[in-house]
C-alpha atoms as a PDB file:
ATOM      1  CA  UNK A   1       0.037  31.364  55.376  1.00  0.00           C
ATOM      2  CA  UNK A   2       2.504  33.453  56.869  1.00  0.00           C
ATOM      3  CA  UNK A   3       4.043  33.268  60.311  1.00  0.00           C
ATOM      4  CA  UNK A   4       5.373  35.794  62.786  1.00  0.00           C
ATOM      5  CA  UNK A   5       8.733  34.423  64.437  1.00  0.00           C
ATOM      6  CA  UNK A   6       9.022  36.246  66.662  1.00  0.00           C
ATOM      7  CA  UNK A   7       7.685  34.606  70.122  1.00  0.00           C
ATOM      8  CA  UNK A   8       5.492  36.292  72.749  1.00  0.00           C
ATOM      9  CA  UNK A   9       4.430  35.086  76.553  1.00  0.00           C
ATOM     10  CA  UNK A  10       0.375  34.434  76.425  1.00  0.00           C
ATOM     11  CA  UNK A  11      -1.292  34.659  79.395  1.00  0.00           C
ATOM     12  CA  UNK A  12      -3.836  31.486  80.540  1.00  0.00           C
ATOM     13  CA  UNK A  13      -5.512  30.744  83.417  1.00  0.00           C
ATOM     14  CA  UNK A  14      -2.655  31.995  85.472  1.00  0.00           C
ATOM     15  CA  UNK A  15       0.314  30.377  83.607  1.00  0.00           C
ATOM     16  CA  UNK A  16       2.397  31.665  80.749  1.00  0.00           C
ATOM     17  CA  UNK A  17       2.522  29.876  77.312  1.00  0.00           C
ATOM     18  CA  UNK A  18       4.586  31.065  74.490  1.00  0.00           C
ATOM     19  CA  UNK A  19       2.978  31.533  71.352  1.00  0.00           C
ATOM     20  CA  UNK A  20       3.617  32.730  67.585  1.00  0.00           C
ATOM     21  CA  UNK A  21       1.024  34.428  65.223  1.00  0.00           C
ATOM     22  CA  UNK A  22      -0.110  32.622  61.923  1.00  0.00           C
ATOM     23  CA  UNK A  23      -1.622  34.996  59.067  1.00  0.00           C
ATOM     24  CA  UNK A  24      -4.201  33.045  57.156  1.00  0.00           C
ATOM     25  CA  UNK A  25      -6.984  34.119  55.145  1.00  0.00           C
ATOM     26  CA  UNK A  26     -10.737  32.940  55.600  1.00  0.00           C
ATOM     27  CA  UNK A  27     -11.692  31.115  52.514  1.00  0.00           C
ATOM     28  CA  UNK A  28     -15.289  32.752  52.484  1.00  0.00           C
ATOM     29  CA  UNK A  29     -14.256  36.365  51.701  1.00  0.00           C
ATOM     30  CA  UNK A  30     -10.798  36.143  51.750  1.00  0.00           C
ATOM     31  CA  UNK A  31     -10.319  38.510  54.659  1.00  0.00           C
ATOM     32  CA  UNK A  32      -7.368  38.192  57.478  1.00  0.00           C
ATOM     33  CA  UNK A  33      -7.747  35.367  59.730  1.00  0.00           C
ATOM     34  CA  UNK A  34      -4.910  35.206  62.495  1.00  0.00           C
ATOM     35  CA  UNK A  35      -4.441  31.951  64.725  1.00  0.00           C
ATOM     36  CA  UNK A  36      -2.140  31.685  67.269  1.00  0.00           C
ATOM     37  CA  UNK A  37       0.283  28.592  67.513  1.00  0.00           C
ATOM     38  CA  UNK A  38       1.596  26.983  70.760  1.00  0.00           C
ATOM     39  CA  UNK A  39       3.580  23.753  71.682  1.00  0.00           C
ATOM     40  CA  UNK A  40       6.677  22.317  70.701  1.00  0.00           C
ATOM     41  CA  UNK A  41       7.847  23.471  67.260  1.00  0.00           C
ATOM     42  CA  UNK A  42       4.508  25.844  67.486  1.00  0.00           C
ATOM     43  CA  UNK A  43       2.614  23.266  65.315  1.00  0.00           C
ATOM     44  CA  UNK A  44      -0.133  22.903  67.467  1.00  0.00           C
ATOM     45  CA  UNK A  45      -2.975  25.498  66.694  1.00  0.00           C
ATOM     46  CA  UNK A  46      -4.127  27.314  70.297  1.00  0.00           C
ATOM     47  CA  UNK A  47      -7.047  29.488  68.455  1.00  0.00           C
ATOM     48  CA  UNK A  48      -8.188  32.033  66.046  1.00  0.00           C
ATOM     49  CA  UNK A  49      -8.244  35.295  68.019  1.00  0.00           C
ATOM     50  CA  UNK A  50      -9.905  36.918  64.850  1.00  0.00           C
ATOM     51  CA  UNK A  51     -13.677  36.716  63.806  1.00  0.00           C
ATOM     52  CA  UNK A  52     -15.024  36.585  60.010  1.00  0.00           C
ATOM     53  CA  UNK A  53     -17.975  39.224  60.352  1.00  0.00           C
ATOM     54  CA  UNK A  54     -17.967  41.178  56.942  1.00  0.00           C
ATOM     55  CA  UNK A  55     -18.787  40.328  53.681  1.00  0.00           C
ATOM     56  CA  UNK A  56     -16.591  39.734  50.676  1.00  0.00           C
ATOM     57  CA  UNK A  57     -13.697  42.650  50.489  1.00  0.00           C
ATOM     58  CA  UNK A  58     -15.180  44.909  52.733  1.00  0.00           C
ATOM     59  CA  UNK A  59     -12.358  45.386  55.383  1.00  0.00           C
ATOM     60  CA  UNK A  60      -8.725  47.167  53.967  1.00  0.00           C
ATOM     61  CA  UNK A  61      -5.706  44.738  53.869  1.00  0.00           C
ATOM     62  CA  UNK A  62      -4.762  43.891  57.464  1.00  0.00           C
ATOM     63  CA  UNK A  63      -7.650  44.789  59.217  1.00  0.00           C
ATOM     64  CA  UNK A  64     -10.048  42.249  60.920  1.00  0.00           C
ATOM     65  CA  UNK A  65     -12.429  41.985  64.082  1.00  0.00           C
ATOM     66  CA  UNK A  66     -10.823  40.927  67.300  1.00  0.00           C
ATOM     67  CA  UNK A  67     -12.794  37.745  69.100  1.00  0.00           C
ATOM     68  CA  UNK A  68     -13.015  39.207  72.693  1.00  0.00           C
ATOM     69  CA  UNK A  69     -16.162  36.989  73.551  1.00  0.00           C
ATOM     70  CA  UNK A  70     -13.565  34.011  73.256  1.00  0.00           C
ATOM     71  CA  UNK A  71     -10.163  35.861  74.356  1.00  0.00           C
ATOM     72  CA  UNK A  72     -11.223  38.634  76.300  1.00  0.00           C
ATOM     73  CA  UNK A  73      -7.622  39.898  77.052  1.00  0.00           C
ATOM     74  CA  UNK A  74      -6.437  39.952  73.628  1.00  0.00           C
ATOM     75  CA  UNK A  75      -7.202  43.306  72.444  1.00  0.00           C
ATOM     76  CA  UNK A  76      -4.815  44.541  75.790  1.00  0.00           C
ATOM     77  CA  UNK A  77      -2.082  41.877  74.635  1.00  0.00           C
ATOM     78  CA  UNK A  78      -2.112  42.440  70.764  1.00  0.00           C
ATOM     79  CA  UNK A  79      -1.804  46.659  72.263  1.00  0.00           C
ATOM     80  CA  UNK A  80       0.942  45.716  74.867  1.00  0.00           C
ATOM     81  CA  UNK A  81       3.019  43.965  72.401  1.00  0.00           C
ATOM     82  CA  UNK A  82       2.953  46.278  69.478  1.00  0.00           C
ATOM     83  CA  UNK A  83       1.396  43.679  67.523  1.00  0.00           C
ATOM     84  CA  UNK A  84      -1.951  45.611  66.112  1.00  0.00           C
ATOM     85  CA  UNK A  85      -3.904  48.589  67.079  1.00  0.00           C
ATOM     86  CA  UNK A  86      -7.531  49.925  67.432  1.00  0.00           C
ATOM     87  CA  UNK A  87      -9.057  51.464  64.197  1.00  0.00           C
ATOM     88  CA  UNK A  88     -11.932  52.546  66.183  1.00  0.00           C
ATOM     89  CA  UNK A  89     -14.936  51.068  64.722  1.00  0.00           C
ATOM     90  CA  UNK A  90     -17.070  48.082  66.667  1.00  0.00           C
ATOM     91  CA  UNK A  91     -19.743  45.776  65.371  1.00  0.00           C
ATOM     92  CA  UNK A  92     -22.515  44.597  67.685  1.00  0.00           C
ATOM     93  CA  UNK A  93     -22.733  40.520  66.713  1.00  0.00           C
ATOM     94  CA  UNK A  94     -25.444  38.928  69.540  1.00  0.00           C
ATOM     95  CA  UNK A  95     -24.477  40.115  72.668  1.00  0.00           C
ATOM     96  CA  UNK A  96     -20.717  41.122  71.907  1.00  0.00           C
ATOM     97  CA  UNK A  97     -18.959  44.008  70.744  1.00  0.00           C
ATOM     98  CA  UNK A  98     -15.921  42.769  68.206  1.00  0.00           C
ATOM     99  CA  UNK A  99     -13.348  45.456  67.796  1.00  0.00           C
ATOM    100  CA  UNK A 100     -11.805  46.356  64.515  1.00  0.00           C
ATOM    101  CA  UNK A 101      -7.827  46.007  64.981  1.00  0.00           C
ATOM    102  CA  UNK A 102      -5.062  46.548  62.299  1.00  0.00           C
ATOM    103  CA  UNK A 103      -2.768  44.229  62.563  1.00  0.00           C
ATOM    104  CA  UNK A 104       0.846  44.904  61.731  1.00  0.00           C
ATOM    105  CA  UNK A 105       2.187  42.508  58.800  1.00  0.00           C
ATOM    106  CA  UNK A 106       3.542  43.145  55.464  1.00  0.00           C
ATOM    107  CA  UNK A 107       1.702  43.709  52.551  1.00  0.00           C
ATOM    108  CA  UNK A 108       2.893  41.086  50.694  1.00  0.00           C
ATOM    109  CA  UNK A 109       2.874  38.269  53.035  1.00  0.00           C
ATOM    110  CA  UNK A 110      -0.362  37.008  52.343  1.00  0.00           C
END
């Protein structure tokens, strides 16, 4: 589990929190999972703003599906803050479209 140090202002429910990214990797298909962390120290976990939706090794190193239905702003934040970009595919999962985002972390930090 790698973190990102750096520090970046969140927007919620009109206040400002300051949160750090966490790198994981979901244990069913070992594909990027990325949490943010909030509070003092950042040890408390605020949420996963990723979703698991492809099988085993499907998605290139870095890449993962954005969870808009629960953080609706985040593809606009990740974008603002130089922190991943659009690849440009979508997949359709119920009534949401989850965009595909490449997130910008080092190759060997997972």
């Amino acid at each position: 589990m790698m973190c990102d140090k750096e520090t970046y202002s969140f927007p919620l429910f009109g206040q400002i929190i300051d949160v750090r990214l966490e790198y994981e990797i979901y244990s069913s298909n070992h594909s990027l999972a990325v949490l943010l962390k909030c509070g003092d120290e950042f040890e408390e976990d605020f949420g996963y703003i990723t979703v698991n939706l492809e099988p085993t090794g499907t998605l290139p190193f870095g890449e993962q599906f954005l969870d808009v239905n629960n953080y609706p702003q985040i593809a606009e934040w990740l974008e603002e803050n130089q922190l991943a970009q659009p690849v440009g595919r979508v997949v359709t999962n119920g009534y949401v479209c989850y965009p595909l985002y490449k997130f910008k972390i080092p190759r060997d930090s997972l």
